[in-house]
C-alpha atoms as a PDB file:
ATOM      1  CA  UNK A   1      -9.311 184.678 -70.059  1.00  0.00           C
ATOM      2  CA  UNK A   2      -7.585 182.010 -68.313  1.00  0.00           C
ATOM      3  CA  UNK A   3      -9.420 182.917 -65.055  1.00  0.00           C
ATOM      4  CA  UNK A   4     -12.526 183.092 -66.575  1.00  0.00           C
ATOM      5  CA  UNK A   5     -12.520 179.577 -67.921  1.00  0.00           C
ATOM      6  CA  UNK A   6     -11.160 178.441 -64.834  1.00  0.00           C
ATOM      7  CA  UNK A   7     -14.428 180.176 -62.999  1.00  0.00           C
ATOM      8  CA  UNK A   8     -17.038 178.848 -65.534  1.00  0.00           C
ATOM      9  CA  UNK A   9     -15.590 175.457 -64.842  1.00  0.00           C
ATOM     10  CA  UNK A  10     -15.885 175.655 -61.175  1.00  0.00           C
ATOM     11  CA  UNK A  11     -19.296 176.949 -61.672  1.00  0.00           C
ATOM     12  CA  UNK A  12     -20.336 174.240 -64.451  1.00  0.00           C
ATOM     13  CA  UNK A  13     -18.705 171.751 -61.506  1.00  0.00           C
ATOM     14  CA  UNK A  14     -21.027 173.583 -58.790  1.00  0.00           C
ATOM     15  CA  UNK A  15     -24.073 172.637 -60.617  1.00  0.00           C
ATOM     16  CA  UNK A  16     -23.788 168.611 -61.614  1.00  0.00           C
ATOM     17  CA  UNK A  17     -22.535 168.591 -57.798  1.00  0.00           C
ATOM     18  CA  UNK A  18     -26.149 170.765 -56.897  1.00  0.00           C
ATOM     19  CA  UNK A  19     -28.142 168.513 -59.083  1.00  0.00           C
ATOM     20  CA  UNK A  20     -26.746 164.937 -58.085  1.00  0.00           C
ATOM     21  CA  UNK A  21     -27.755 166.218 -54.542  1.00  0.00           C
ATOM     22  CA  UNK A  22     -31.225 167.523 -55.362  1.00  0.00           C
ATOM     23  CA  UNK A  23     -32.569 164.353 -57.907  1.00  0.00           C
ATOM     24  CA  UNK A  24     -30.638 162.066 -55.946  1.00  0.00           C
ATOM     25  CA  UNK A  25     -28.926 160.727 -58.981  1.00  0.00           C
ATOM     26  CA  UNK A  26     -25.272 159.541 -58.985  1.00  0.00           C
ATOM     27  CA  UNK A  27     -21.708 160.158 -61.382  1.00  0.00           C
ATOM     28  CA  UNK A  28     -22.743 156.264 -61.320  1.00  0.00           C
ATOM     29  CA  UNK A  29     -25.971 156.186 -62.159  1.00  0.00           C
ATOM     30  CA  UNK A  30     -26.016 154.199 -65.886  1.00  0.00           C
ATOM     31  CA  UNK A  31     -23.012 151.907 -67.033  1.00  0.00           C
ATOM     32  CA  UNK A  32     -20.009 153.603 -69.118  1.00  0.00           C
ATOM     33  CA  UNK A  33     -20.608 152.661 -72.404  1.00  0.00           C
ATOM     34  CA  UNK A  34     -17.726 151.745 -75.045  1.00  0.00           C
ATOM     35  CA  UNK A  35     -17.027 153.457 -77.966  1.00  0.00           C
ATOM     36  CA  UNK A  36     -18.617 150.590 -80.112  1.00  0.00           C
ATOM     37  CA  UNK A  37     -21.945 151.110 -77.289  1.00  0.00           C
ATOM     38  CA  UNK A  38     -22.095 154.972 -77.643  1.00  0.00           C
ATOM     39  CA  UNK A  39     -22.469 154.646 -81.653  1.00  0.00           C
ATOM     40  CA  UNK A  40     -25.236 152.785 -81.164  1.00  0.00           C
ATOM     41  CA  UNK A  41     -27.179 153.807 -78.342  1.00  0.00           C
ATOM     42  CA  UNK A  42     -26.004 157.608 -77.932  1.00  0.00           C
ATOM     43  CA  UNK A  43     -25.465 158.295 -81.390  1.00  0.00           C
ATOM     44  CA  UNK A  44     -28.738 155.966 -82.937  1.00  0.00           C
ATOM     45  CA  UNK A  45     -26.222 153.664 -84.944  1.00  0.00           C
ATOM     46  CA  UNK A  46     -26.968 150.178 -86.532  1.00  0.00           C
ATOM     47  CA  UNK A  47     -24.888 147.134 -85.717  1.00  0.00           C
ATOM     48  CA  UNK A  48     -24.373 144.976 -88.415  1.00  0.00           C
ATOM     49  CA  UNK A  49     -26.733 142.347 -89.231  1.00  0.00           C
ATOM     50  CA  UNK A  50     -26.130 138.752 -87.956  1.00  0.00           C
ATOM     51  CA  UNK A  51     -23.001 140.378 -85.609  1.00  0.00           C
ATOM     52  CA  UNK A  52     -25.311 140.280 -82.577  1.00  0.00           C
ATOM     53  CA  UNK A  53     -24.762 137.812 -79.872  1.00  0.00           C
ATOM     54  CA  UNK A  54     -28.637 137.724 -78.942  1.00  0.00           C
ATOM     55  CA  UNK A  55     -30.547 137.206 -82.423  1.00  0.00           C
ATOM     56  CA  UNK A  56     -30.662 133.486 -82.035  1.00  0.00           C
ATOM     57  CA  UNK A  57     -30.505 133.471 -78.226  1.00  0.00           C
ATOM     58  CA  UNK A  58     -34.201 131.294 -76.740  1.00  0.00           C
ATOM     59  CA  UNK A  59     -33.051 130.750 -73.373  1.00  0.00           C
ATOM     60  CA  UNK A  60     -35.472 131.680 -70.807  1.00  0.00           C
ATOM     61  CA  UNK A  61     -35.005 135.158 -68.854  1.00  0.00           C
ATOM     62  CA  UNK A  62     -35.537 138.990 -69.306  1.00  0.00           C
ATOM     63  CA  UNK A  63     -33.590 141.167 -71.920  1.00  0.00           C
ATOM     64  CA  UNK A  64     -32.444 144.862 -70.202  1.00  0.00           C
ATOM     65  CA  UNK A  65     -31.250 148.162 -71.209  1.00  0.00           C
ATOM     66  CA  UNK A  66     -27.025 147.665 -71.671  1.00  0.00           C
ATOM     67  CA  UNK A  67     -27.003 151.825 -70.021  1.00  0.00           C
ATOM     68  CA  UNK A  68     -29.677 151.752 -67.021  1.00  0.00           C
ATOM     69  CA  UNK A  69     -30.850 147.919 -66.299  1.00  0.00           C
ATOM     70  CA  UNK A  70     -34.403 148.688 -67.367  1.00  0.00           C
ATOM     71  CA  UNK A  71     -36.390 145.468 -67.980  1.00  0.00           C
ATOM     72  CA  UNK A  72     -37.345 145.483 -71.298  1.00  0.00           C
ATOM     73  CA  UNK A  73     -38.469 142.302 -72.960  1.00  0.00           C
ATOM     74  CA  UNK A  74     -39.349 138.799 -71.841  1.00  0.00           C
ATOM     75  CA  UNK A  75     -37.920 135.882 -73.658  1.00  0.00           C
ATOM     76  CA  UNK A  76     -41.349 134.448 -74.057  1.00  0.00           C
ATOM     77  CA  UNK A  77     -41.623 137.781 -76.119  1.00  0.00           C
ATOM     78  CA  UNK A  78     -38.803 137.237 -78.940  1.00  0.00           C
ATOM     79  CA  UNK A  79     -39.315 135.067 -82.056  1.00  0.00           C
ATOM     80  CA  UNK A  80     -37.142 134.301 -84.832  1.00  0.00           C
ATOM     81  CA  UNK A  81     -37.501 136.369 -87.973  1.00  0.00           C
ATOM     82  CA  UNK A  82     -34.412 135.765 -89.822  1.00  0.00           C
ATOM     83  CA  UNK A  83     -33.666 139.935 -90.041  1.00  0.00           C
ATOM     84  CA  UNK A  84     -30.651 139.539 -89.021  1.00  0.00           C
ATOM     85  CA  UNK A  85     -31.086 141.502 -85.208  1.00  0.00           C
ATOM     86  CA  UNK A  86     -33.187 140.053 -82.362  1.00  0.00           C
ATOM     87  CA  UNK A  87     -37.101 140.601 -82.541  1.00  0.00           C
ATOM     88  CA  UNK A  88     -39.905 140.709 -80.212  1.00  0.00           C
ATOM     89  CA  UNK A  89     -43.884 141.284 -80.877  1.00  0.00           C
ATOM     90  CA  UNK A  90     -44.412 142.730 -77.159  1.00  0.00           C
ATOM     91  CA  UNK A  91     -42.577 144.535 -75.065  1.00  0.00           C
ATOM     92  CA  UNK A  92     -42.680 144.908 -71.097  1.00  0.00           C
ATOM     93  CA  UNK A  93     -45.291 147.867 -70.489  1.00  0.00           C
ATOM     94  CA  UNK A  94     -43.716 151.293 -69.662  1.00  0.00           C
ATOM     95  CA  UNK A  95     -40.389 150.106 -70.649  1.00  0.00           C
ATOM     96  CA  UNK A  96     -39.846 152.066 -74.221  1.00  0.00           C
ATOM     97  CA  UNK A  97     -40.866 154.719 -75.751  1.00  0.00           C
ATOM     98  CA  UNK A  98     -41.739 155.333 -79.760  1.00  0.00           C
ATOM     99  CA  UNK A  99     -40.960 158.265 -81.549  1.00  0.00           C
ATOM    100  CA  UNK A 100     -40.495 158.805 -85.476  1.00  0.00           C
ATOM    101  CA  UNK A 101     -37.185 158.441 -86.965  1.00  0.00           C
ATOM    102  CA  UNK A 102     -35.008 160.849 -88.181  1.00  0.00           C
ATOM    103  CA  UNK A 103     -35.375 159.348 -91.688  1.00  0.00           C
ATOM    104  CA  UNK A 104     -39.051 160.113 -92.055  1.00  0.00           C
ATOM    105  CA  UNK A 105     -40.313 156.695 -92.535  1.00  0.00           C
ATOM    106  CA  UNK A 106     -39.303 154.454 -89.607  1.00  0.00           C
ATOM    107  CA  UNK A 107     -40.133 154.350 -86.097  1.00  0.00           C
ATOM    108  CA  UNK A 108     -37.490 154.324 -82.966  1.00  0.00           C
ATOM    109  CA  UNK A 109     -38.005 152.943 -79.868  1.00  0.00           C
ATOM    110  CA  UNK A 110     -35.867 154.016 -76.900  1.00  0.00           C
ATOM    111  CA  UNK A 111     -35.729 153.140 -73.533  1.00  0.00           C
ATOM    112  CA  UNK A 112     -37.901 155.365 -71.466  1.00  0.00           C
ATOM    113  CA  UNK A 113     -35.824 155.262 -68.497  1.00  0.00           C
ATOM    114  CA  UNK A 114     -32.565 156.727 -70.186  1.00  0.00           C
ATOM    115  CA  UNK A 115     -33.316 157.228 -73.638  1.00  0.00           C
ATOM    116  CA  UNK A 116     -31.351 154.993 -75.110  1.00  0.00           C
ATOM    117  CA  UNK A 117     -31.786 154.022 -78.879  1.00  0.00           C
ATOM    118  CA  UNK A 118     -32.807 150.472 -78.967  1.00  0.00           C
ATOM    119  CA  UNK A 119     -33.856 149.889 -82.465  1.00  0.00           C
ATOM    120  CA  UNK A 120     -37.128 150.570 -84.373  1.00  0.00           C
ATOM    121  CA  UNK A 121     -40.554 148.805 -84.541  1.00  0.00           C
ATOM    122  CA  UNK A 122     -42.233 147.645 -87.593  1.00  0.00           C
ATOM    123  CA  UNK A 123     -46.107 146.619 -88.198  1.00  0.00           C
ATOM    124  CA  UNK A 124     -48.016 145.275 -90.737  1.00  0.00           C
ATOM    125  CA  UNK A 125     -45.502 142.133 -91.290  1.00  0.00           C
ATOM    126  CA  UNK A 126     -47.652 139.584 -89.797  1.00  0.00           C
ATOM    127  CA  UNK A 127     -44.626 137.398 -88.592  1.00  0.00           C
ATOM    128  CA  UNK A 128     -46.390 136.837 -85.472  1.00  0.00           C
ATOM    129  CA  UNK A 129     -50.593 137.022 -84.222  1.00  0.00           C
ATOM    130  CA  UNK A 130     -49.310 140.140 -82.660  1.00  0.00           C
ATOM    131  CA  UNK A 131     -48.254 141.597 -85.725  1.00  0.00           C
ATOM    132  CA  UNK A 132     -45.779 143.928 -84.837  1.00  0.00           C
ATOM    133  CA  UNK A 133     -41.977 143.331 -84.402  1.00  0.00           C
ATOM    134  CA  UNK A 134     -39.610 144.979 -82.544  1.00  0.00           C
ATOM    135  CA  UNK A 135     -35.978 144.975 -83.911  1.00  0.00           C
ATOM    136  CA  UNK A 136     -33.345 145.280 -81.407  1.00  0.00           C
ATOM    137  CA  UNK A 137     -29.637 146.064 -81.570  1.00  0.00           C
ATOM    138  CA  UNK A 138     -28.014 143.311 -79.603  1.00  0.00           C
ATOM    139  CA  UNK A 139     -25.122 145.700 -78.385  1.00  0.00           C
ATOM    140  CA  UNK A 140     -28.372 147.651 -76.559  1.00  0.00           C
ATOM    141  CA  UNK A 141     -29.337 144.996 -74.268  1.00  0.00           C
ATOM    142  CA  UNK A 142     -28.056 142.211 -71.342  1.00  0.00           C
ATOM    143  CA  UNK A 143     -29.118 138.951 -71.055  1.00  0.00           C
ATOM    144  CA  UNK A 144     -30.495 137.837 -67.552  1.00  0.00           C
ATOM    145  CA  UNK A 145     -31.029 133.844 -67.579  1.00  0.00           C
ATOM    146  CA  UNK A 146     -33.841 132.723 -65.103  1.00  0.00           C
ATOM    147  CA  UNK A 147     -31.105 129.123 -65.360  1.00  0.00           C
ATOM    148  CA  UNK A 148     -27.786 128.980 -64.749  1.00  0.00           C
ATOM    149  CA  UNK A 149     -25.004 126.872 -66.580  1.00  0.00           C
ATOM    150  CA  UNK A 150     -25.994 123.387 -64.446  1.00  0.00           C
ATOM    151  CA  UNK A 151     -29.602 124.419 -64.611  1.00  0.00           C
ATOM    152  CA  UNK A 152     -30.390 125.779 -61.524  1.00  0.00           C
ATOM    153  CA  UNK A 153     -33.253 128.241 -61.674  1.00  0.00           C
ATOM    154  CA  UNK A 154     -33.215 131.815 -60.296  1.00  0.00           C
ATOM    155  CA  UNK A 155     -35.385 133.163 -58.078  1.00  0.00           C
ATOM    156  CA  UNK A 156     -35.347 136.963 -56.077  1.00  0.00           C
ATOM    157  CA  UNK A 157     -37.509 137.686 -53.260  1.00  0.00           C
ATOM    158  CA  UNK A 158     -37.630 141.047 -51.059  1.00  0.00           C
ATOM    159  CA  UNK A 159     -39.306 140.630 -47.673  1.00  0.00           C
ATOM    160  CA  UNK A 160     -37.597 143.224 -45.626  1.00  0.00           C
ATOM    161  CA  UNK A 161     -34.274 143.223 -44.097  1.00  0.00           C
ATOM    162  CA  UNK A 162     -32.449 140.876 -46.618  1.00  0.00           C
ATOM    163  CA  UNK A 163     -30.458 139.348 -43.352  1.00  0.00           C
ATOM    164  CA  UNK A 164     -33.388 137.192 -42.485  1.00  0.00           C
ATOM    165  CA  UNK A 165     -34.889 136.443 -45.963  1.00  0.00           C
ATOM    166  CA  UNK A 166     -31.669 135.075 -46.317  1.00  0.00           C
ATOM    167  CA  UNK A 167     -31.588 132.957 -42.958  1.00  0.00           C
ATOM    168  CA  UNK A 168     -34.717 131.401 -43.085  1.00  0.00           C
ATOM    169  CA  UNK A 169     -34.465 130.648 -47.476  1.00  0.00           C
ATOM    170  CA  UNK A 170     -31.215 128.694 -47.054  1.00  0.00           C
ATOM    171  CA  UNK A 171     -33.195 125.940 -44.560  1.00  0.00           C
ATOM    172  CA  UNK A 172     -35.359 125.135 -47.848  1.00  0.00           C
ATOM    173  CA  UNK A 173     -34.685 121.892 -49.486  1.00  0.00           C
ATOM    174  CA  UNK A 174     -33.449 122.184 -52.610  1.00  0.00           C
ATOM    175  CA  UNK A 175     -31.333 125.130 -51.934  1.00  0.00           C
ATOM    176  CA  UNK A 176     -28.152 125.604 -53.940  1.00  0.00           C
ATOM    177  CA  UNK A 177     -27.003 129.142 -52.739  1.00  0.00           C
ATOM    178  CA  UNK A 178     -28.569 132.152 -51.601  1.00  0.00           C
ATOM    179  CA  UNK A 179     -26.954 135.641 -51.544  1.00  0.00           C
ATOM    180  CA  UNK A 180     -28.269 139.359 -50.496  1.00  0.00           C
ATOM    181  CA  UNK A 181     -28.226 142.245 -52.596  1.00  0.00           C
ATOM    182  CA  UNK A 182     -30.130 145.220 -54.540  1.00  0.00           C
ATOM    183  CA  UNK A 183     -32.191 144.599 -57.093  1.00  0.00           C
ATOM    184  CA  UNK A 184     -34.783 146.585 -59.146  1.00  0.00           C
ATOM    185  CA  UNK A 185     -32.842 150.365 -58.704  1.00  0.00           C
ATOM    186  CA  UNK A 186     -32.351 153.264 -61.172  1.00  0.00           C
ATOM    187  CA  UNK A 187     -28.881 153.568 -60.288  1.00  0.00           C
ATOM    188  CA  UNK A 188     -25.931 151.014 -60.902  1.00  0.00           C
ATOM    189  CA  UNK A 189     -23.736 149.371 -58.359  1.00  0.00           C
ATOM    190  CA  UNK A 190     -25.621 151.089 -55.556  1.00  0.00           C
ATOM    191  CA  UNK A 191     -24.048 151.005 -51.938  1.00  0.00           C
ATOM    192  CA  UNK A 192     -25.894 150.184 -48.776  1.00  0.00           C
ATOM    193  CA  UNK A 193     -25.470 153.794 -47.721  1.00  0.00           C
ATOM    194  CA  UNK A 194     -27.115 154.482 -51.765  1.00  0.00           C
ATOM    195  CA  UNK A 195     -29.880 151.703 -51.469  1.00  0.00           C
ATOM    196  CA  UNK A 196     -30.771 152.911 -47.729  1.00  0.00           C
ATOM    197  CA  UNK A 197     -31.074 156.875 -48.653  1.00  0.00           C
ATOM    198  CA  UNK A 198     -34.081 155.708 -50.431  1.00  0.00           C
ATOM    199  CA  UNK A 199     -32.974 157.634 -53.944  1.00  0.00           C
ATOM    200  CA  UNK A 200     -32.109 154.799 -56.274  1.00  0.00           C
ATOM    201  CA  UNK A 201     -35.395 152.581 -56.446  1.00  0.00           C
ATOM    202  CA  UNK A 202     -33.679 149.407 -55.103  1.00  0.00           C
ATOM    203  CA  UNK A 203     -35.523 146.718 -53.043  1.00  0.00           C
ATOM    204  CA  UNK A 204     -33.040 144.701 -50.304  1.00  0.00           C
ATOM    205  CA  UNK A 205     -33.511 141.320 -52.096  1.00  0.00           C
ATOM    206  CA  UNK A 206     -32.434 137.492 -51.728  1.00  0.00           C
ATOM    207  CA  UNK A 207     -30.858 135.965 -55.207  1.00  0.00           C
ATOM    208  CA  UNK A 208     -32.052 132.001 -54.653  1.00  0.00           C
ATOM    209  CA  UNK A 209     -30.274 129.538 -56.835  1.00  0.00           C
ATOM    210  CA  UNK A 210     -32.383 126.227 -56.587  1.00  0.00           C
ATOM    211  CA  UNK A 211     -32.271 122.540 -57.908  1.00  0.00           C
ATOM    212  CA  UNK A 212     -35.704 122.442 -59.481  1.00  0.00           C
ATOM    213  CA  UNK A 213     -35.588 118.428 -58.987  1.00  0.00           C
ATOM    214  CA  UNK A 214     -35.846 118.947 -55.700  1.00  0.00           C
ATOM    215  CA  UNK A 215     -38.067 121.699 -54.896  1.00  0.00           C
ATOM    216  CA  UNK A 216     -40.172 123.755 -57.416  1.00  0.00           C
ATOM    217  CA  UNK A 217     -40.716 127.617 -57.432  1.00  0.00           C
ATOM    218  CA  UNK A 218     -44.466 127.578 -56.439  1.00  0.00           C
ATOM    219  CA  UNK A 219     -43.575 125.939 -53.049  1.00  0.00           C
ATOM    220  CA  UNK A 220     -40.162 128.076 -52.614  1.00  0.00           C
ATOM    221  CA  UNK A 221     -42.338 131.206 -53.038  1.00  0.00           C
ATOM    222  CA  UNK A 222     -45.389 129.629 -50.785  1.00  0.00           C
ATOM    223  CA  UNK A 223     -42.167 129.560 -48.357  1.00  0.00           C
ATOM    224  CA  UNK A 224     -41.459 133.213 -49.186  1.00  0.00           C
ATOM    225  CA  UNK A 225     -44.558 134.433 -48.267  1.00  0.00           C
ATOM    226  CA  UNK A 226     -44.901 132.391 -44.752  1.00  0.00           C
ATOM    227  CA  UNK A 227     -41.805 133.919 -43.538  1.00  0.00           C
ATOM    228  CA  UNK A 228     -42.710 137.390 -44.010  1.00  0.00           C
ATOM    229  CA  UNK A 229     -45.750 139.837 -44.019  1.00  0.00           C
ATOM    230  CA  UNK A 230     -46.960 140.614 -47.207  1.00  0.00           C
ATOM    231  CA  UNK A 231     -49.325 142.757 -45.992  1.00  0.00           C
ATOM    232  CA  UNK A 232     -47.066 145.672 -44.925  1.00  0.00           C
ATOM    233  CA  UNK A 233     -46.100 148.439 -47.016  1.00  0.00           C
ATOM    234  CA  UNK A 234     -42.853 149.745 -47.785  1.00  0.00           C
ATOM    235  CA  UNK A 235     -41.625 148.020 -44.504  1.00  0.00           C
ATOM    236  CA  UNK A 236     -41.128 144.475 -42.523  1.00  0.00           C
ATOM    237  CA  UNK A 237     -41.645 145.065 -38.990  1.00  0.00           C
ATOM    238  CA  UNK A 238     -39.592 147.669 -37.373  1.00  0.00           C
ATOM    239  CA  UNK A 239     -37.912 148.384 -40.876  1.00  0.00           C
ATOM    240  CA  UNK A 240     -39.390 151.371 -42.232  1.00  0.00           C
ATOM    241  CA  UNK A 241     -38.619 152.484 -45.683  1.00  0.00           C
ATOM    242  CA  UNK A 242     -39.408 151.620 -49.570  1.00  0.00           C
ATOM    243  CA  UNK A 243     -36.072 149.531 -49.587  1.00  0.00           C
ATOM    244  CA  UNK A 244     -38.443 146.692 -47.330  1.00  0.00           C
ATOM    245  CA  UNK A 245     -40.835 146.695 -49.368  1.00  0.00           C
ATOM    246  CA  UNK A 246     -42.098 142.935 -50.227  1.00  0.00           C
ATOM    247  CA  UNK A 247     -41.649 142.099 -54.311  1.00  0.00           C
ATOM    248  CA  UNK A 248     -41.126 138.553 -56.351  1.00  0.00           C
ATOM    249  CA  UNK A 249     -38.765 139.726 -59.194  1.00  0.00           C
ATOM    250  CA  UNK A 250     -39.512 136.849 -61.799  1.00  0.00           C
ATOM    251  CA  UNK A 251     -37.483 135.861 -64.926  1.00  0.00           C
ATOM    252  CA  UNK A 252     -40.426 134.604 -67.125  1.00  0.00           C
ATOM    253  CA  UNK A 253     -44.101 133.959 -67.609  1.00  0.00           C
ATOM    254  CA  UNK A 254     -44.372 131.442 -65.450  1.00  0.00           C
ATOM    255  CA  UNK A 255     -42.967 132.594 -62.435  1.00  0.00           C
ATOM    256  CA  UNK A 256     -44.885 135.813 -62.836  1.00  0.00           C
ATOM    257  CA  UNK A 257     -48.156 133.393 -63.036  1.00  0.00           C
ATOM    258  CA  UNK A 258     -47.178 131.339 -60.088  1.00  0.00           C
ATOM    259  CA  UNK A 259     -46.635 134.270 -58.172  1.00  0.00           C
ATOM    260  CA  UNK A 260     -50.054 135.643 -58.613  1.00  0.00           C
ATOM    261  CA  UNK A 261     -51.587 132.222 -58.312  1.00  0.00           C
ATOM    262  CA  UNK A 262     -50.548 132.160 -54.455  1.00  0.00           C
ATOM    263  CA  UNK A 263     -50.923 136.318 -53.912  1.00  0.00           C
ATOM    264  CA  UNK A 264     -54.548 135.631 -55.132  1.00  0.00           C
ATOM    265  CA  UNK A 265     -55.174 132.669 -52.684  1.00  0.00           C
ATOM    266  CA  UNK A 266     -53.706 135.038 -50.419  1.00  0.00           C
ATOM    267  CA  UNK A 267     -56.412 137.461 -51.035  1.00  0.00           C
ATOM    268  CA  UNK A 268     -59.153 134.905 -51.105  1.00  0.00           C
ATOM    269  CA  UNK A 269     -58.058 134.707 -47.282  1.00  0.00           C
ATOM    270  CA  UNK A 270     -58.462 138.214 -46.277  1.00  0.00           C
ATOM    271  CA  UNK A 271     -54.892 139.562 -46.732  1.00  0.00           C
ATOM    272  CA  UNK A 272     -54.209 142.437 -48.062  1.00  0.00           C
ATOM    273  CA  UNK A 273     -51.236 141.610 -50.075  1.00  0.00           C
ATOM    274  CA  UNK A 274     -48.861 144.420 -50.780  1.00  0.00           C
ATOM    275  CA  UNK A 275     -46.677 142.031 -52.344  1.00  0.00           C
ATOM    276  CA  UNK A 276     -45.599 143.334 -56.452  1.00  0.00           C
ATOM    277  CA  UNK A 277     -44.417 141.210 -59.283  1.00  0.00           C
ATOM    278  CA  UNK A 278     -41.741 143.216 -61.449  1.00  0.00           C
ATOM    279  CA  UNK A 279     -39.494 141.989 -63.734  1.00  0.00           C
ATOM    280  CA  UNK A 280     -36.500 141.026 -63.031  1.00  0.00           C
ATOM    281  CA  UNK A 281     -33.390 143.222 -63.298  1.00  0.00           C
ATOM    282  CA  UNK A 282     -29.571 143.464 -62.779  1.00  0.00           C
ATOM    283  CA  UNK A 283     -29.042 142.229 -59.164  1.00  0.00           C
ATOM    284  CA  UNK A 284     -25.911 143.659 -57.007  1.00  0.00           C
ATOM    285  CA  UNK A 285     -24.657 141.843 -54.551  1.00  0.00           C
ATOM    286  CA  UNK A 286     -24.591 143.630 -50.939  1.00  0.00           C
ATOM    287  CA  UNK A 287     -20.973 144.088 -49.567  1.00  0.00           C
ATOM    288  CA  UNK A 288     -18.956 140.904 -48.186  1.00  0.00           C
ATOM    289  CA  UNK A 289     -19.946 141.934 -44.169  1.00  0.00           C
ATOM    290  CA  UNK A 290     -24.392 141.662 -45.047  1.00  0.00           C
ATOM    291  CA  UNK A 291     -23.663 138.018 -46.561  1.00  0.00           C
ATOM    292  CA  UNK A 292     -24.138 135.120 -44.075  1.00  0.00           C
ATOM    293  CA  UNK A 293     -25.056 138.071 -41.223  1.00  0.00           C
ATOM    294  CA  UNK A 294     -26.785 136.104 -38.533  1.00  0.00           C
ATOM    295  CA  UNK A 295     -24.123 133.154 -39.398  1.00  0.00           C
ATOM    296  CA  UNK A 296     -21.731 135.798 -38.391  1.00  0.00           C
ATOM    297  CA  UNK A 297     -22.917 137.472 -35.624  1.00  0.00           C
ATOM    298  CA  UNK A 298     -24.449 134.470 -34.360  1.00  0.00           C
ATOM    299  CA  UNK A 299     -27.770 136.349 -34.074  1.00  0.00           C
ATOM    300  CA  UNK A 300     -31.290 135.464 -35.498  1.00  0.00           C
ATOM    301  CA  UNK A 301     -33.687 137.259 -37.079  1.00  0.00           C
ATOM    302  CA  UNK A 302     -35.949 139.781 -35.120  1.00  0.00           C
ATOM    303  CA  UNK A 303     -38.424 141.336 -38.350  1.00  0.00           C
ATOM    304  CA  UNK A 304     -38.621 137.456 -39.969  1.00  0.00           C
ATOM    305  CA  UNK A 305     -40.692 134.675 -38.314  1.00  0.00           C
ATOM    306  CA  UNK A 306     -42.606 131.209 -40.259  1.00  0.00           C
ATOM    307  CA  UNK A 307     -45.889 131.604 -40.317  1.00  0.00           C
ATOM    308  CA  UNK A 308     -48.102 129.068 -42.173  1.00  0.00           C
ATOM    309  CA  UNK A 309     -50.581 131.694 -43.869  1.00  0.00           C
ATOM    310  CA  UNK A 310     -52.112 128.913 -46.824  1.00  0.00           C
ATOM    311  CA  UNK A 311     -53.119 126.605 -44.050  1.00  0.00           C
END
């Protein structure tokens, strides 16, 4: 008997191992939860109402799944309805999915990346013109400020090799810090070796920290786009693969319309923009040796040069 458990085992072993190979997926792909987590979002629990750190939160930014870093609602997209667990009347498209509730009369939303219970959704209320409200378990989600502390705004751009983006970003005025990462992924706390095999959905990004008094978003991403070609796909000059590809990961409304302002005047020229807008997610930051690269190495960039294209 003792053999025989010992051989299922191995063979149960065998197959996660097969899998993880074949999907691409890793032991690492959504965050350990805690036991307090895994009522709630494995086993469909209910926090207690009013013990959630994000009901009364307003700060700009974009609320994400606590298990898989989904994007899942914009702040512009919560309001206050005194239930005692955040709400929201809209939700980022794609990112849940409704089913009915166990109890017959309710319906559950869950994140359609990893199925995680999120809460339910209720119509009919008319708390907001939207008329529906989504009501979240805080425990569910993380908060991702488009400020920090000082009030610095965020901003993440992919244009390619991060080593350049970086480079040629940190000679803007107004620039507070810039560091390279992976942003936008399936799988958490990717690797360069991860990000590069192409299986785990992350761009090579730039995370900008910027004084808004001195420069504002609309001309840092006018800057983004002259210093790389938003008209390849899935690549920035001799970089080939879906890591390169060019995206503007923005943290509210208004980034996303600023964004879209300058890809339309873009398009109004001729180009062919293959630039996308997503919302912003988790960002990792790359290992210590891809910071400050060309610093390093004393190198410049060879896929990354300024090119005034709203001239």
């Amino acid at each position: 008997m003792k053999n025989i458990t010992l051989i299922l085992a191995f063979l149960v072993g065998l197959l996660v191992i097969v899998r993880l190979a074949y999907t691409g997926e890793t032991m690492d792909q959504y965050h350990p939860l805690t036991p307090e987590e895994k009522r709630v979002i494995i086993d469909k629990g209910t926090e207690a109402p009013g013990s959630g750190k994000y009901e009364n939160t307003t700060e700009p930014g974009v609320y994400v799944c606590k298990r898989c870093d989904q994007p899942l609602f914009l702040s512009s997209q919560k309001f206050s309805s005194s239930c005692g667990w955040p709400s929201f009347d809209e939700v980022i498209p794609g990112a849940v999915i409704e089913k009915p509730d166990a109890d017959g009369e309710r319906t559950e939303i869950l994140c359609s990346r990893c199925g995680a219970h999120l809460g339910h959704v209720f119509t009919g209320e008319h708390l907001t013109d939207k008329n529906v409200r989504f009501c979240i378990n805080s425990i569910a989600l993380v908060f991702l400020p488009a400020f920090t502390p000082e009030g610095y705004e965020k901003a993440v751009f992919a244009g390619g090799c991060f080593w350049g983006v970086e480079y040629l970003v940190k000679e803007f005025p107004g620039i507070i810090k810039v560091t390279v990462g992976y942003t936008g992924g399936h799988t958490v706390n990717p690797t360069y070796k991860q990000v590069c095999s192409g299986t785990t959905g992350h761009y090579e990004a730039a995370e900008v920290i910027f004084d808004p008094k001195k420069t504002s978003y609309e001309d840092l991403c006018r800057y983004f786009f002259d210093i790389h070609d938003p008209t390849q796909k899935d690549r920035q000059g001799p970089d080939v693969g879906s890591q390169y590809a060019s995206a503007i990961f923005y943290f509210t409304i208004e980034q996303k319309k600023t964004a879209q302002k300058l890809i339309d005047i873009l398009k109004k020229k001729g180009l062919d923009v293959q630039t996308k807008l997503i919302p912003a997610s988790p960002f990792y930051p790359a290992e210590e040796y891809h910071q400050d690269y060309y610093k390093k190495t004393g190198k410049t960039p060879y896929c990354h040069v300024f090119m005034d294209r709203f001239k």
